[in-house]
Protein backbone atom coordinates (compact mmCIF):
# COMPACT_ATOMS: atom_id res chain seq x y z
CA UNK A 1 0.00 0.00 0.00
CA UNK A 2 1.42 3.24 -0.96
CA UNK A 3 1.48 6.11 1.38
CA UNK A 4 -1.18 8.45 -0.89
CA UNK A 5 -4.07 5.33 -0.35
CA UNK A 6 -2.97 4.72 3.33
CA UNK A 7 -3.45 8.88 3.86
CA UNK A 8 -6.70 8.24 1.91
CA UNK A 9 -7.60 5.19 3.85
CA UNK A 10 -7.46 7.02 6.71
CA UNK A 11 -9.41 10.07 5.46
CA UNK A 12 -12.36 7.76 4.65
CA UNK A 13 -12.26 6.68 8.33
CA UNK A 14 -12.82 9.82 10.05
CA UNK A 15 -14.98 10.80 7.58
CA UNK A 16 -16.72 7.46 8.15
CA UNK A 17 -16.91 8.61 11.91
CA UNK A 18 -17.52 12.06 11.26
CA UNK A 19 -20.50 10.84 9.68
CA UNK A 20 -21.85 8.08 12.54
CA UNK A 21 -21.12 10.93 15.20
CA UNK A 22 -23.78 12.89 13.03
CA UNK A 23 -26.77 10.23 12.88
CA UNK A 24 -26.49 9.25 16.39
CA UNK A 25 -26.57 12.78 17.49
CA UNK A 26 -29.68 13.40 15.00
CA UNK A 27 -31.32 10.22 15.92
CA UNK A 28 -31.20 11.39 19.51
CA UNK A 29 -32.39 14.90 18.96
CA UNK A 30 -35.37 13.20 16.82
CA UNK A 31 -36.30 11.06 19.66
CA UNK A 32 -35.89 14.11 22.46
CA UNK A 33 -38.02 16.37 19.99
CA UNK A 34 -40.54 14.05 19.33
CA UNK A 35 -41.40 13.31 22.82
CA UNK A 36 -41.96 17.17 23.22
CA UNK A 37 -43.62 17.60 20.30
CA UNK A 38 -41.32 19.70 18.50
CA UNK A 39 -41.87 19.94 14.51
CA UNK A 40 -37.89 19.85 13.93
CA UNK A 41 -37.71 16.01 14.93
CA UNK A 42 -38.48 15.26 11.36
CA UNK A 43 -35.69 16.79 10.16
CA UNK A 44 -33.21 15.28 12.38
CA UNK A 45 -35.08 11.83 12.01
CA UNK A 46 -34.53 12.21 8.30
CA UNK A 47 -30.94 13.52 8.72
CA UNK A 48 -29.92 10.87 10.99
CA UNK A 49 -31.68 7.82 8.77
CA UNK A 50 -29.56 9.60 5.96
CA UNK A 51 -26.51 9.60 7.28
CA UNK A 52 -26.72 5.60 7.96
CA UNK A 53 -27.89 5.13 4.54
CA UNK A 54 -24.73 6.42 3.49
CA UNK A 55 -22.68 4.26 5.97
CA UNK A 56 -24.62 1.40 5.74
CA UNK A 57 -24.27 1.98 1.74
CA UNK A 58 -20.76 2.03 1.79
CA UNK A 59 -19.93 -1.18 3.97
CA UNK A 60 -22.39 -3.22 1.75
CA UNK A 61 -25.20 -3.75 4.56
CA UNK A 62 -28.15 -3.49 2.21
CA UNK A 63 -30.59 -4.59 4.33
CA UNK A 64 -30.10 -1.91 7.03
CA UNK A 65 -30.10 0.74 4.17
CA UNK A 66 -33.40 -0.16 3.02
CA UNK A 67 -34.39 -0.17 6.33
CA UNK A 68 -33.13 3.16 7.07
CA UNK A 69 -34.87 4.24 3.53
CA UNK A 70 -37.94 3.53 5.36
CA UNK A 71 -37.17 5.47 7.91
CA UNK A 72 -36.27 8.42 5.85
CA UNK A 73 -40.09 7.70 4.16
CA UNK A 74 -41.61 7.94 7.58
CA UNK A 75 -39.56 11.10 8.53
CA UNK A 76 -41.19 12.51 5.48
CA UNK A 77 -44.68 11.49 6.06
CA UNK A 78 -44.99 12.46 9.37
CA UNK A 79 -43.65 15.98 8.26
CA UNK A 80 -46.58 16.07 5.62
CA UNK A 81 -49.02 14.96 8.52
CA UNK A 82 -48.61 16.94 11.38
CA UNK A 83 -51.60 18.25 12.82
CA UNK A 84 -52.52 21.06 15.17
CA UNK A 85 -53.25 18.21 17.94
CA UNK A 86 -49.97 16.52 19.03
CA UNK A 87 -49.89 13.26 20.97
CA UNK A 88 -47.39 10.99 22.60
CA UNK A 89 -49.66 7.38 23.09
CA UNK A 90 -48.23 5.53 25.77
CA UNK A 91 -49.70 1.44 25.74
CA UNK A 92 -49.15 -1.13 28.13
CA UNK A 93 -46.34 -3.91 28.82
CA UNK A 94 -48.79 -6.29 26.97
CA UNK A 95 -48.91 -4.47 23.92
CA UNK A 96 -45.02 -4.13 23.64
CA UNK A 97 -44.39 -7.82 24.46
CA UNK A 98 -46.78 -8.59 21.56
CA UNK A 99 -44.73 -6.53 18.99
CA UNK A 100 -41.73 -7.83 20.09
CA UNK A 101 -42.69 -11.04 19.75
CA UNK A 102 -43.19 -10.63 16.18
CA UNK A 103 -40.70 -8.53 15.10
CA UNK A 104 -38.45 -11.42 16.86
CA UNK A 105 -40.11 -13.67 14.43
CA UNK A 106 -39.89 -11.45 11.41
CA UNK A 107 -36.35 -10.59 11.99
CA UNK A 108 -35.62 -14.47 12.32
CA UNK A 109 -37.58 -15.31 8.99
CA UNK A 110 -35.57 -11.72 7.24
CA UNK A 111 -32.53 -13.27 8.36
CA UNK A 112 -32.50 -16.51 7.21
CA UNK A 113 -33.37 -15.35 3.80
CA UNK A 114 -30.89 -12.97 3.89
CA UNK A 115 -28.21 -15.27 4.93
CA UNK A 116 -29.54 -17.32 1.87
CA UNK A 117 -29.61 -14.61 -0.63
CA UNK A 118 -26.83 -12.01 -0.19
CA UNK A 119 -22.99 -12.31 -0.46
């Protein structure tokens, strides 16, 4: 390896960081906006999901992009949707076990296909 692609190599690093530092600090802002019902969580939901797109991209973990394209979708939509009424719903123990329990199951299924399917 020459010394001009181990400088680069080690550009793409902190840039790589540079970059995670950035979606975990907008995923948390989305999340501590949200709960007070503060219109700007969108954007920092959208930035953050972006930001691991481009990660996620770039180390070949296609699943967790397109899940992180969703994400951006639903930062979008709820922009387009917010209403004069704002609500945080809280639900029960119950409820959560419930949707645990199948996203247990659906993640199992996703990733046995996946482990199938991809490289």
């Amino acid at each position: 390896m020459t010394t001009d692609q181990a400088s680069q190599l080690n550009l793409s690093r902190i840039q790589s960081r540079g970059l995670e530092a950035l979606a975990v600090l907008a995923n948390l802002l989305y999340t501590f906006l949200y709960l007070r019902g503060n219109e700007w969580c969108f954007f920092f939901g959208f930035l953050g999901s972006l930001s691991f797109v481009i990660l996620c991209y770039h180390k070949k973990l296609l699943a967790e992009s397109g899940l992180q394209v969703f994400y951006m979708a639903m930062a979008i939509y709820g922009f387009a949707n917010i209403g004069s009424e704002w609500s945080v719903e809280h639900v029960g123990w119950a409820y959560h076990l419930g949707l645990i329990s199948v996203a247990g199951l659906g993640t199992f299924a996703l990733a046995r296909l996946l482990k199938k399917n991809t490289q």
